[in-house]
PDB file of N, CA and C in Angstrom:
ATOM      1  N   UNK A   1      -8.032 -16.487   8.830  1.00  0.00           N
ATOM      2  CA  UNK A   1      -7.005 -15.651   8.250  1.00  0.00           C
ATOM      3  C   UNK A   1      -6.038 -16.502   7.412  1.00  0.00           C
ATOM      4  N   UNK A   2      -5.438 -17.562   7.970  1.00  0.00           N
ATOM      5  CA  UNK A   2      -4.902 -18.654   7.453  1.00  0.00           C
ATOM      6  C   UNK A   2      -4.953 -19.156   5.972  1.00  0.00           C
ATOM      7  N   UNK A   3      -6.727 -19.457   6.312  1.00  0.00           N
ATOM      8  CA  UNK A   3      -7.479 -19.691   4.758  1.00  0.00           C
ATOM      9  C   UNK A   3      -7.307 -18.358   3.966  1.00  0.00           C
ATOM     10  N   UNK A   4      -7.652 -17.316   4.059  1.00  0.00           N
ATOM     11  CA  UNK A   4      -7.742 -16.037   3.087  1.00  0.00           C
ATOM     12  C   UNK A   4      -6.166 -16.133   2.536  1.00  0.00           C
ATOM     13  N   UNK A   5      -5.049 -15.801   3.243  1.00  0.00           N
ATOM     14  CA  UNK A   5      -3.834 -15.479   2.774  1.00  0.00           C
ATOM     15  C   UNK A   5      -3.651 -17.250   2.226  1.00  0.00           C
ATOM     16  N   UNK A   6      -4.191 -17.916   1.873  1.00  0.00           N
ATOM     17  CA  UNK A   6      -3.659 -19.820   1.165  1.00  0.00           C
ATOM     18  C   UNK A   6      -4.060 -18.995  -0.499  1.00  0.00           C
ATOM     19  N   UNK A   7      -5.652 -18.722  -0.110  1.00  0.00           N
ATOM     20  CA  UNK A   7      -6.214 -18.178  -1.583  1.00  0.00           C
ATOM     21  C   UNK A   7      -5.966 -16.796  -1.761  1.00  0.00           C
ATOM     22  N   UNK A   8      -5.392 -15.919  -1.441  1.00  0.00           N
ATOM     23  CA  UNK A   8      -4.571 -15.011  -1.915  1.00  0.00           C
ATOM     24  C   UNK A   8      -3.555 -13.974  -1.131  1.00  0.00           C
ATOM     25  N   UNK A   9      -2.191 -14.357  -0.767  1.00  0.00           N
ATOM     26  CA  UNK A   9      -1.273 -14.590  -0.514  1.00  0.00           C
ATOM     27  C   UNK A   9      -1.116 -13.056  -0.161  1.00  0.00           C
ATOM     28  N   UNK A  10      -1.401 -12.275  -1.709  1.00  0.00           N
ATOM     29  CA  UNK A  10      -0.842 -10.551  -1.182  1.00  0.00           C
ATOM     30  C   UNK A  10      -2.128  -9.837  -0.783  1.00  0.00           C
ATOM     31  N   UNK A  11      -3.529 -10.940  -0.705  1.00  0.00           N
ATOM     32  CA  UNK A  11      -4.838  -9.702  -0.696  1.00  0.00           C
ATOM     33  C   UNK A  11      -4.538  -9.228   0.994  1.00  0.00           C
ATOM     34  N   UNK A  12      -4.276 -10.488   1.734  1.00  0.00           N
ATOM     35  CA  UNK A  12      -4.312 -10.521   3.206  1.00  0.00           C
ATOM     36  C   UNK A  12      -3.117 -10.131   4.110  1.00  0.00           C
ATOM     37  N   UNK A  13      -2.419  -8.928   4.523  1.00  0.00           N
ATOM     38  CA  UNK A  13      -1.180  -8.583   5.127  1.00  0.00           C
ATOM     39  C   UNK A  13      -1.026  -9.707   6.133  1.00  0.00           C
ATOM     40  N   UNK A  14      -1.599  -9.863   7.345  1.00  0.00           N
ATOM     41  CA  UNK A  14      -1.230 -10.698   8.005  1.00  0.00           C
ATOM     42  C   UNK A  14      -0.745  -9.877   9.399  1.00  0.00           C
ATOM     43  N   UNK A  15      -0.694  -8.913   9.050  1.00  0.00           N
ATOM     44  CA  UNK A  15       0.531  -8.280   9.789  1.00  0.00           C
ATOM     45  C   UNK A  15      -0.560  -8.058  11.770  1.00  0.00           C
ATOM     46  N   UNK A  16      -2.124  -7.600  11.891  1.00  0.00           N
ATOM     47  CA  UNK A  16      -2.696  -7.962  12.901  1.00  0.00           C
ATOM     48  C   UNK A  16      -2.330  -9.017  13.386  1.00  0.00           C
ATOM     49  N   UNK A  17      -2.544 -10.635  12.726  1.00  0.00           N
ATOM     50  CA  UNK A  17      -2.567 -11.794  12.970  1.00  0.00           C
ATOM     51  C   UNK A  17      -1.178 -12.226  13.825  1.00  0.00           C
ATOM     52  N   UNK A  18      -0.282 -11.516  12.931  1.00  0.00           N
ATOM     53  CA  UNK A  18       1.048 -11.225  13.919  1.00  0.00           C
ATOM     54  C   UNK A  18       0.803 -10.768  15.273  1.00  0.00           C
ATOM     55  N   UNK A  19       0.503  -9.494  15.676  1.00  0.00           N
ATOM     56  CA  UNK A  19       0.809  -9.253  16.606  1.00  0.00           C
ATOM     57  C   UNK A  19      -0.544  -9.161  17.755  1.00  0.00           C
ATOM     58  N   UNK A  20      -1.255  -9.941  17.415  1.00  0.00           N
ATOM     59  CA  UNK A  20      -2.246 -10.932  17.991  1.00  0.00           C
ATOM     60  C   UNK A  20      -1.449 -12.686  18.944  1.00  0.00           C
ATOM     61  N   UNK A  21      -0.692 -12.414  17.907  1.00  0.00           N
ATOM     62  CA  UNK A  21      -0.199 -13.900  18.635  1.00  0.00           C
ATOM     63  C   UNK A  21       1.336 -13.448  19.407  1.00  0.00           C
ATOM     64  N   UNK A  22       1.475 -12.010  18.890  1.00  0.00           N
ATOM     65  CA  UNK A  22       2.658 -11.989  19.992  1.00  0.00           C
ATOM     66  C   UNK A  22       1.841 -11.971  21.339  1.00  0.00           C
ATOM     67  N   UNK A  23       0.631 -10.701  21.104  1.00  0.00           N
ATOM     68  CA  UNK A  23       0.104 -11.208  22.457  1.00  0.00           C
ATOM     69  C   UNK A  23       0.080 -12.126  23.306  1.00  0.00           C
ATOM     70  N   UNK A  24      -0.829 -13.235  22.463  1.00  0.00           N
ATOM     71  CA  UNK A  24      -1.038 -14.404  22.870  1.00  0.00           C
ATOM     72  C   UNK A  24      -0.016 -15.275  23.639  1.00  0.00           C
ATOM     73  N   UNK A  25       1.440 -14.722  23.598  1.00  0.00           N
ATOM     74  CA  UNK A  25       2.449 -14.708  24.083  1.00  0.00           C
ATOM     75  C   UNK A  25       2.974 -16.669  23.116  1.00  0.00           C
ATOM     76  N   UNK A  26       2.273 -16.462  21.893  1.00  0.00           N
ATOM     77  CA  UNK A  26       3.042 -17.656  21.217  1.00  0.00           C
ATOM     78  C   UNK A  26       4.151 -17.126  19.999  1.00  0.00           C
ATOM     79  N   UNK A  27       5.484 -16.355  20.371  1.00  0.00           N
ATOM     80  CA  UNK A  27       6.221 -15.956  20.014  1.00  0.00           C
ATOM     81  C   UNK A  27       6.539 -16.179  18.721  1.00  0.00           C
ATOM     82  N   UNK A  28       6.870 -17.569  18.822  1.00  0.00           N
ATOM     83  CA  UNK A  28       7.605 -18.399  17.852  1.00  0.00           C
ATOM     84  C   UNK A  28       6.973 -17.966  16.487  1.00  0.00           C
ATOM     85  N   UNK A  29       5.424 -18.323  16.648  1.00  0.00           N
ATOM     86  CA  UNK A  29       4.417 -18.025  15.569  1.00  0.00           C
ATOM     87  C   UNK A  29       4.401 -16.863  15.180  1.00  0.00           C
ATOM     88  N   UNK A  30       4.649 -15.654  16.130  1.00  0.00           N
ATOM     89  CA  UNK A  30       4.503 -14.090  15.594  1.00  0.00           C
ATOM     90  C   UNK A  30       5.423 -14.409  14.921  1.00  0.00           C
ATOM     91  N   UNK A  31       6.714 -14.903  14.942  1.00  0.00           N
ATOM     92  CA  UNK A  31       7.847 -14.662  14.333  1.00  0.00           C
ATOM     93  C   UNK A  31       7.649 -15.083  12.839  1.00  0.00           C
ATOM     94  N   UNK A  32       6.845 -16.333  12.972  1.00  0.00           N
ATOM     95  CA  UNK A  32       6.694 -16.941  11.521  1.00  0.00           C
ATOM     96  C   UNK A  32       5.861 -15.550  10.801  1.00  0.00           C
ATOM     97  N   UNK A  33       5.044 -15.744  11.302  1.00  0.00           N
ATOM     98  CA  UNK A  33       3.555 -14.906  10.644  1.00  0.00           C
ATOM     99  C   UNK A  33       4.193 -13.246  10.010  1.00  0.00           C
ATOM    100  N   UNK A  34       4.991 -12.718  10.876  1.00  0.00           N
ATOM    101  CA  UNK A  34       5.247 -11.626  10.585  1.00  0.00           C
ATOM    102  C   UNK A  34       6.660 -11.146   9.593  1.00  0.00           C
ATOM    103  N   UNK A  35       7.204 -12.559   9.739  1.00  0.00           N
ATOM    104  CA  UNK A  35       8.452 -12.732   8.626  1.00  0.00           C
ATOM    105  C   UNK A  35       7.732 -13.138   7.091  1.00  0.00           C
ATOM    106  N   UNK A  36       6.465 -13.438   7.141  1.00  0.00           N
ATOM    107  CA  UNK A  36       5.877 -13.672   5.821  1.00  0.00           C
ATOM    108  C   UNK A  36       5.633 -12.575   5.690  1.00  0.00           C
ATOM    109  N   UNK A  37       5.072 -11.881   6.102  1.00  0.00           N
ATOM    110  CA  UNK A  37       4.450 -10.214   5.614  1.00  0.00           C
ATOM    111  C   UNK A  37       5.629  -9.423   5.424  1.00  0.00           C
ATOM    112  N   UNK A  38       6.778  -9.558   6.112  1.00  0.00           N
ATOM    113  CA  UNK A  38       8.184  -8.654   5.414  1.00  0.00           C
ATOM    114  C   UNK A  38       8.593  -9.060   4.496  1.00  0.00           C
ATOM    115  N   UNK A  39       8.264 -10.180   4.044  1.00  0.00           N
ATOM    116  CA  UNK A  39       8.609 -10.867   3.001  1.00  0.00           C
ATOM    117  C   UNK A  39       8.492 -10.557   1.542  1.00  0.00           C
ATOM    118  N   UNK A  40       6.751  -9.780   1.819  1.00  0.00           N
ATOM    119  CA  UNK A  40       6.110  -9.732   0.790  1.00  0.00           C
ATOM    120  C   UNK A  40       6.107  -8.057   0.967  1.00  0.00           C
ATOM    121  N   UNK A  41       6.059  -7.258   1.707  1.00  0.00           N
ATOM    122  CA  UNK A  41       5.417  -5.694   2.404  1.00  0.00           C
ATOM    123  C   UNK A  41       7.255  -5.436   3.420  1.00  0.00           C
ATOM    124  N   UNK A  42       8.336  -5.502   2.580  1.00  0.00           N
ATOM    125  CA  UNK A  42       9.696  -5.265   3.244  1.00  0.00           C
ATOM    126  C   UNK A  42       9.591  -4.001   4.017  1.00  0.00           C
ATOM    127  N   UNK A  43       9.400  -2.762   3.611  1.00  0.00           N
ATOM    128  CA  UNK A  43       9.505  -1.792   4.408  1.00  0.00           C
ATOM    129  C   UNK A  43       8.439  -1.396   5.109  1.00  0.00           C
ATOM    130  N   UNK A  44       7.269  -2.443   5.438  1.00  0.00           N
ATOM    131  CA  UNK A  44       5.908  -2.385   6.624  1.00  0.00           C
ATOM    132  C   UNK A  44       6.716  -1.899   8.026  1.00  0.00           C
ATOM    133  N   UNK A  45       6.484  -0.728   8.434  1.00  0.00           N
ATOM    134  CA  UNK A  45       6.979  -0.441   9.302  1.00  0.00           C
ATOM    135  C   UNK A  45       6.358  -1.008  10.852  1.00  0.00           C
ATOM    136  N   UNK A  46       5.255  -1.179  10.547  1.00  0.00           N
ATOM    137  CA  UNK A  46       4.668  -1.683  11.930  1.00  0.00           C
ATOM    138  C   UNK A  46       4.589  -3.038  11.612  1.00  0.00           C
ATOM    139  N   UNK A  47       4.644  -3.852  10.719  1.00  0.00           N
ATOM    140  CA  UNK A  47       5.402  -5.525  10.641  1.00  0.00           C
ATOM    141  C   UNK A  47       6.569  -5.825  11.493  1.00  0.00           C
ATOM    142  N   UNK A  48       7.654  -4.224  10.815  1.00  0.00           N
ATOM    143  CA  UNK A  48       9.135  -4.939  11.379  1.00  0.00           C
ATOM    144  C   UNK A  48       9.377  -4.071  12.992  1.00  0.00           C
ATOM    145  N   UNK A  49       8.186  -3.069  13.614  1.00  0.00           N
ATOM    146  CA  UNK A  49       8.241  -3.209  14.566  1.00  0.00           C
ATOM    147  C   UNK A  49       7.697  -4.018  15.574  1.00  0.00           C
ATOM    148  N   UNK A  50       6.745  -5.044  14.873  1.00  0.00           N
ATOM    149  CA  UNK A  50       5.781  -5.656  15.917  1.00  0.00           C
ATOM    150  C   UNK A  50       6.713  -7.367  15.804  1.00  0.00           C
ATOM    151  N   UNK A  51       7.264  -7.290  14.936  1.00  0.00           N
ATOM    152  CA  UNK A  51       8.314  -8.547  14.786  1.00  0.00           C
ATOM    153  C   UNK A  51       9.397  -8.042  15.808  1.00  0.00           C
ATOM    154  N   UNK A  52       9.790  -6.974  16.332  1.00  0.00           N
ATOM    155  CA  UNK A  52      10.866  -6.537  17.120  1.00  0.00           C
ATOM    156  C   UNK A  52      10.586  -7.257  18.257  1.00  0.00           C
ATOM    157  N   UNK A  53       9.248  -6.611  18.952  1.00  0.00           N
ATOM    158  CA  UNK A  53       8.626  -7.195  19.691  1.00  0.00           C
ATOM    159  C   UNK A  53       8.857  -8.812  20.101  1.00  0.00           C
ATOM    160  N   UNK A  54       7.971  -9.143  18.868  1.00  0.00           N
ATOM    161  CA  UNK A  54       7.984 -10.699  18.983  1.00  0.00           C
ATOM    162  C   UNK A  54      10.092 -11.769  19.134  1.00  0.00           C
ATOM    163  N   UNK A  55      10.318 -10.687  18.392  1.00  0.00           N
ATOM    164  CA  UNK A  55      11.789 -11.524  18.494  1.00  0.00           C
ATOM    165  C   UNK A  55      11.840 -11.579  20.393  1.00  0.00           C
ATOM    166  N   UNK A  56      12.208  -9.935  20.435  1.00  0.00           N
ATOM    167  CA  UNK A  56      12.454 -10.033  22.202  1.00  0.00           C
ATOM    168  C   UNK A  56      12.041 -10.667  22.545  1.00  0.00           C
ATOM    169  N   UNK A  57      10.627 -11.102  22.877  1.00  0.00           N
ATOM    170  CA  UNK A  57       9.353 -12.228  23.619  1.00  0.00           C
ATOM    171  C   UNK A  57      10.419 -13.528  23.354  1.00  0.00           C
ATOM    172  N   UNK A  58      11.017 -13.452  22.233  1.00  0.00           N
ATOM    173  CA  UNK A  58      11.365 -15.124  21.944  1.00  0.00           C
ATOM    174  C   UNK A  58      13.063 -15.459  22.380  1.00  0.00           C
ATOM    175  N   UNK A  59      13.393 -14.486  23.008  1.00  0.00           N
ATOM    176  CA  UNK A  59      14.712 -14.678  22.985  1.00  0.00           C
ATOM    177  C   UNK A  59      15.814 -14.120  21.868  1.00  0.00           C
ATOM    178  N   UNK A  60      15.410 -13.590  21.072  1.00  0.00           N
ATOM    179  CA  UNK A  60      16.343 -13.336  19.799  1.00  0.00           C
ATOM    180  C   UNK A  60      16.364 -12.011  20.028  1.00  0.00           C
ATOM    181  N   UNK A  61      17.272 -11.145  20.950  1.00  0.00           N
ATOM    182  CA  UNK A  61      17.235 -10.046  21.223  1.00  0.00           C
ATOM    183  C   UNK A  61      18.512  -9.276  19.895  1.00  0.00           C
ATOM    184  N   UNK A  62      19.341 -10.032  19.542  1.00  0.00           N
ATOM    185  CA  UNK A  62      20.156  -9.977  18.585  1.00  0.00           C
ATOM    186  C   UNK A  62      19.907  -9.575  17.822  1.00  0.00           C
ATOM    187  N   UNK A  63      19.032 -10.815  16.753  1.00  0.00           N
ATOM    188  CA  UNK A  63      18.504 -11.105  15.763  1.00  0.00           C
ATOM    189  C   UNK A  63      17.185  -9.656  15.225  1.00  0.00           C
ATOM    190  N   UNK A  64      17.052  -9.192  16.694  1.00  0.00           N
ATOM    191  CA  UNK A  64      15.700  -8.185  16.412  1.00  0.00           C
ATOM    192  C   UNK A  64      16.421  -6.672  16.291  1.00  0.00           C
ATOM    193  N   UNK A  65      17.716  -6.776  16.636  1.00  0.00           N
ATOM    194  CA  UNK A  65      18.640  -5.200  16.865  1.00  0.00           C
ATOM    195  C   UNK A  65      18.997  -4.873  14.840  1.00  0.00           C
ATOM    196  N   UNK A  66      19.288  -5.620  14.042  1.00  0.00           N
ATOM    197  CA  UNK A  66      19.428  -4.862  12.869  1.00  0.00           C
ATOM    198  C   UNK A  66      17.995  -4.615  12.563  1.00  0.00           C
ATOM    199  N   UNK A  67      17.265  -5.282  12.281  1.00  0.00           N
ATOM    200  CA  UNK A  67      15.672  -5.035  12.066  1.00  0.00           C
ATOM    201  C   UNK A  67      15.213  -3.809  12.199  1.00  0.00           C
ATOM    202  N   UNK A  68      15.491  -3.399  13.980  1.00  0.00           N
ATOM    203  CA  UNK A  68      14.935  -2.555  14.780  1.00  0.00           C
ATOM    204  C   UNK A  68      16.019  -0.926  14.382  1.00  0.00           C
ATOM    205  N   UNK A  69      16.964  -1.830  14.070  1.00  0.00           N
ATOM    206  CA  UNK A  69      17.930  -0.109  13.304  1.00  0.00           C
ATOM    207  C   UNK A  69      17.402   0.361  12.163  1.00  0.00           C
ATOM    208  N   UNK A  70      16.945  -0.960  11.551  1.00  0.00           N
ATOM    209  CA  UNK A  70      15.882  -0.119  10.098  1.00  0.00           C
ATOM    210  C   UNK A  70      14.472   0.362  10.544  1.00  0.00           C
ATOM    211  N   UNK A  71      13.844  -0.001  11.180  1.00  0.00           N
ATOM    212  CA  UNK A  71      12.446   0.413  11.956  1.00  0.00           C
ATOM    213  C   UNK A  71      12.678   2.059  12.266  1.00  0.00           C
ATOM    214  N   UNK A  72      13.528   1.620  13.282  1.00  0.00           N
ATOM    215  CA  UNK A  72      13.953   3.213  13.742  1.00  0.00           C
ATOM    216  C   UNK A  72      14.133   4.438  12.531  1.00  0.00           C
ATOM    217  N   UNK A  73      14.989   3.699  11.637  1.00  0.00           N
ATOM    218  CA  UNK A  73      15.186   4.935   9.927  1.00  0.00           C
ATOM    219  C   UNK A  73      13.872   5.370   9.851  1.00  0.00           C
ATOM    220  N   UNK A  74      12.621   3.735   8.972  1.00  0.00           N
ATOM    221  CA  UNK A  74      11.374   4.485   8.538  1.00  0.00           C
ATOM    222  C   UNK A  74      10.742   5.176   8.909  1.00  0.00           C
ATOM    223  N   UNK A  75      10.767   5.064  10.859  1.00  0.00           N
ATOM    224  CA  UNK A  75       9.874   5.544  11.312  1.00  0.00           C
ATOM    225  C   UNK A  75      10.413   6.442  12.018  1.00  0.00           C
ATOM    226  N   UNK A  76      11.554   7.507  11.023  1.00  0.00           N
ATOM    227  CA  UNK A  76      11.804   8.665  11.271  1.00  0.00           C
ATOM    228  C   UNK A  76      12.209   8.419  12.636  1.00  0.00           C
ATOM    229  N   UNK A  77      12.484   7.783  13.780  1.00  0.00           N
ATOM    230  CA  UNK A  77      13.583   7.944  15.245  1.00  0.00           C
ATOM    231  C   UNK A  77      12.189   7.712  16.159  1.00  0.00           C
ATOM    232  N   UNK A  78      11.416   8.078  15.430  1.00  0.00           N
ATOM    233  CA  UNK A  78       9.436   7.651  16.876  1.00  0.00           C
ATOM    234  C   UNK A  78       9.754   7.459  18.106  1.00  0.00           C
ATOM    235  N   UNK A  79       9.949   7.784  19.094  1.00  0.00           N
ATOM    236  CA  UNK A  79      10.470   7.514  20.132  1.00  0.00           C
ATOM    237  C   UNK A  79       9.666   6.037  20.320  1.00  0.00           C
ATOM    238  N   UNK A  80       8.673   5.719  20.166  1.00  0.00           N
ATOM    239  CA  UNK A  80       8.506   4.348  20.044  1.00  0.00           C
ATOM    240  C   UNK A  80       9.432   3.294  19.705  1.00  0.00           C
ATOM    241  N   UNK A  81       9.961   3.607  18.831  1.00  0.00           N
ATOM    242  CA  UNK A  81      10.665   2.299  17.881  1.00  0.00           C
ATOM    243  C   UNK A  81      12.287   2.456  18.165  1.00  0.00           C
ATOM    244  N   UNK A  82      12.829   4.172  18.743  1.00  0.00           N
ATOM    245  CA  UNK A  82      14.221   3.847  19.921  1.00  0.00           C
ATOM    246  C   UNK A  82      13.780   3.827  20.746  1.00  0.00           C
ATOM    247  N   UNK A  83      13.054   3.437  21.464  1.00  0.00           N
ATOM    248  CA  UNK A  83      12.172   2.526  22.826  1.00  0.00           C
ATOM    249  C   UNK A  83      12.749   1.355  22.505  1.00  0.00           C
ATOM    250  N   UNK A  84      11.868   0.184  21.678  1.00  0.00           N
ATOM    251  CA  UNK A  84      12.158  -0.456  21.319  1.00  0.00           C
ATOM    252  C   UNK A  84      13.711  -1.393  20.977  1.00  0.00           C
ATOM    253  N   UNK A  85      14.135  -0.785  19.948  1.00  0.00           N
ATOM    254  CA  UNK A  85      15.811  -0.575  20.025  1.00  0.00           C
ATOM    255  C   UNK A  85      16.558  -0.555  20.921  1.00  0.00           C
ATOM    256  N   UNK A  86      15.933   0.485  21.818  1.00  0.00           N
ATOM    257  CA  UNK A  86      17.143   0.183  23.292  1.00  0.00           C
ATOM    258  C   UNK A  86      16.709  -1.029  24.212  1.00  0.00           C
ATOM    259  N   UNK A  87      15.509  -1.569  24.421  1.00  0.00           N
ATOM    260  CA  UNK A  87      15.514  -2.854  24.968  1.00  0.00           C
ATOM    261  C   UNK A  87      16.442  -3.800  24.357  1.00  0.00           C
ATOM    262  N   UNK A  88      15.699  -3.835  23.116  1.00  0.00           N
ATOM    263  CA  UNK A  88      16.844  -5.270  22.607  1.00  0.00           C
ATOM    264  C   UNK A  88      18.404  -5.086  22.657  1.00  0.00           C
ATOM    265  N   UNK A  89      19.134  -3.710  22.603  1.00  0.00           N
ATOM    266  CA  UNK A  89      20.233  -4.007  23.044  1.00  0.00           C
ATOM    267  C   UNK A  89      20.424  -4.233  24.606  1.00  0.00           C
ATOM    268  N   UNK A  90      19.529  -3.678  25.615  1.00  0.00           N
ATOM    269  CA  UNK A  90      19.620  -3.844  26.972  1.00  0.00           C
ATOM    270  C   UNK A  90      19.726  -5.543  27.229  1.00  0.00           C
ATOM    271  N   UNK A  91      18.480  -6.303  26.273  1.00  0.00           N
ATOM    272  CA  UNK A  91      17.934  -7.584  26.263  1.00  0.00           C
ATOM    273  C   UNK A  91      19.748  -8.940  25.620  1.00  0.00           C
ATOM    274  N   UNK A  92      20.386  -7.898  25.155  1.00  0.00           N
ATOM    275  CA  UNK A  92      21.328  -8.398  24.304  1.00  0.00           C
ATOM    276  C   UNK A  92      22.204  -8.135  24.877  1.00  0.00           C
ATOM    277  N   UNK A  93      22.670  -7.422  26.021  1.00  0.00           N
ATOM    278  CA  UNK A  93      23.706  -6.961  27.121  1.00  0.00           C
ATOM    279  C   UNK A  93      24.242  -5.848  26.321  1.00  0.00           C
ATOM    280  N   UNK A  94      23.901  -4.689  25.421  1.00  0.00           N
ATOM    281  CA  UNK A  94      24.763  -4.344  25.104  1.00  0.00           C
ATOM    282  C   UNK A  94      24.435  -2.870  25.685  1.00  0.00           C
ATOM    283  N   UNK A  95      24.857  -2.480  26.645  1.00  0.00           N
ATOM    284  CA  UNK A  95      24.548  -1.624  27.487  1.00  0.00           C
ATOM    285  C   UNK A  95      25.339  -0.081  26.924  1.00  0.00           C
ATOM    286  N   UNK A  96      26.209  -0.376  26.206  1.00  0.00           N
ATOM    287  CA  UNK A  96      26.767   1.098  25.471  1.00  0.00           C
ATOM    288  C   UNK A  96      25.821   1.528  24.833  1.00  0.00           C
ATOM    289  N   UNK A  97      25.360   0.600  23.683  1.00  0.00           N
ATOM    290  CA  UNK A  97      24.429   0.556  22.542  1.00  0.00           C
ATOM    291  C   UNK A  97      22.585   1.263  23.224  1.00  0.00           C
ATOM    292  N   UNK A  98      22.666   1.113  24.286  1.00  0.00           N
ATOM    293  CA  UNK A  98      21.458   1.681  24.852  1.00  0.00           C
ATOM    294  C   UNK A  98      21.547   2.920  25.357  1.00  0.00           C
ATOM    295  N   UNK A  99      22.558   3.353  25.800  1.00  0.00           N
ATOM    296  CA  UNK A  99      22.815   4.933  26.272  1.00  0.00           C
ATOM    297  C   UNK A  99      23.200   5.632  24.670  1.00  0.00           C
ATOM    298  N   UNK A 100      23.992   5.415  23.927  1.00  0.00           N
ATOM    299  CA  UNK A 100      24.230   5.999  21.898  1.00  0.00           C
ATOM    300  C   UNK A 100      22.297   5.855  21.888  1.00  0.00           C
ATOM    301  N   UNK A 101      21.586   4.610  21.749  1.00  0.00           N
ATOM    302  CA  UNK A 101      20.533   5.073  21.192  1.00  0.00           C
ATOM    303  C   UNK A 101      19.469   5.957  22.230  1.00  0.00           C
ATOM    304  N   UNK A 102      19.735   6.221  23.146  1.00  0.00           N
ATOM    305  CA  UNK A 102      18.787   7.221  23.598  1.00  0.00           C
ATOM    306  C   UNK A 102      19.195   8.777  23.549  1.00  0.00           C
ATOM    307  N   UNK A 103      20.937   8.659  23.806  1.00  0.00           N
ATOM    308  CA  UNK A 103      21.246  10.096  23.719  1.00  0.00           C
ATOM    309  C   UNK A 103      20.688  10.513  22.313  1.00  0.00           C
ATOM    310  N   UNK A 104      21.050   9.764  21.608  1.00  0.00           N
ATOM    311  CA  UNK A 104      20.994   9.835  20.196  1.00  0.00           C
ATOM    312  C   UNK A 104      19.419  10.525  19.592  1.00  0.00           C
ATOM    313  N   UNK A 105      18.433  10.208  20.393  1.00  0.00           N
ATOM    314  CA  UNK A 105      16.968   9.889  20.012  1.00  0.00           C
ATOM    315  C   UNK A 105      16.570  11.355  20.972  1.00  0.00           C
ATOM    316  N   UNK A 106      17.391  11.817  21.867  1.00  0.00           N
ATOM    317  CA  UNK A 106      16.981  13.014  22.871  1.00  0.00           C
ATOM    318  C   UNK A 106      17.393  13.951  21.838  1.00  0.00           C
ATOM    319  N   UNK A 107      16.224  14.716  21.923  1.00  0.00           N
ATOM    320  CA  UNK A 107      16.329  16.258  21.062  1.00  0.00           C
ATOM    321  C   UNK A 107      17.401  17.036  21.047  1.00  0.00           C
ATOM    322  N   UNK A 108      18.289  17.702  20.722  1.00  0.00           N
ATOM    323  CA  UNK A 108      19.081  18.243  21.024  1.00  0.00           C
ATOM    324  C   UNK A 108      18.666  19.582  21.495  1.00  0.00           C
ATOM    325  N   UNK A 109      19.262  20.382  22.706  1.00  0.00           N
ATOM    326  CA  UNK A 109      18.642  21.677  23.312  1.00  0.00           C
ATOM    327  C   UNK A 109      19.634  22.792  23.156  1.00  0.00           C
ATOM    328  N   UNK A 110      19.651  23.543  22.486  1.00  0.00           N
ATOM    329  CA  UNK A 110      20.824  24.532  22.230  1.00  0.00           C
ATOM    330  C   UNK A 110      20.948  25.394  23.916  1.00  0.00           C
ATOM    331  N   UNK A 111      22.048  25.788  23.981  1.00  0.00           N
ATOM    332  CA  UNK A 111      22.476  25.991  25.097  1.00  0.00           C
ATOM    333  C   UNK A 111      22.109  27.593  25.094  1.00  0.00           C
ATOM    334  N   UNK A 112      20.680  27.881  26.384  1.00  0.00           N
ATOM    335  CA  UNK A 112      20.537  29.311  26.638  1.00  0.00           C
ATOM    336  C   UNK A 112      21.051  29.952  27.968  1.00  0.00           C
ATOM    337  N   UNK A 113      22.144  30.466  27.534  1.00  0.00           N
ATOM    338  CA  UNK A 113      22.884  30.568  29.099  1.00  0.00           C
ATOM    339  C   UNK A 113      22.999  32.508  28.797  1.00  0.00           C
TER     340      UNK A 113
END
């Protein structure tokens, strides 16, 4: 994969290779790998959620919360991606910020009384 994206840079996303190695639980590297593909593919929505991922894995629970506020926009609120979102603020202590994004993400139910 390495070799393909050397000889052509935009043919190869990268963006599997990413989150192959978040698996792999070598963080650091998702982080690289998947900051090249936002680089080039900015609004890849499953780049900058699988980089969410990889930040948390690495400690950068911070660093992954604005990211993960734009994730959440593209991908329309997915309960996936405020899943997501509310870990890293949980991961980041910010425990207000996790109850706003779930109320937030719960359907609203009009009141049948």
């Amino acid at each position: 994969m390495a070799a393909a994206r050397e000889l052509d840079p935009l043919g190869v996303k990268g963006t599997s290779e990413g989150w192959i190695l978040f698996h792999s639980r070598r963080f650091e590297e998702a982080t690289r790998q998947l900051h090249s593909v936002l680089a080039v593919y900015p609004d890849d929505a499953s780049a900058q959620w699988f980089l969410g991922f990889a930040l948390i894995g690495n400690g950068q629970s911070e660093e992954a919360i604005p990211l993960l506020e734009k994730t959440v926009s593209v991908m329309h609120r997915s309960p996936g991606s405020v899943e997501l979102l509310a870990t890293a603020y949980a991961h980041a202590g910010h425990r207000t910020d996790v109850r706003k994004s779930i109320i937030a993400a719960t359907p609203s139910t009009s009141s049948v009384e």
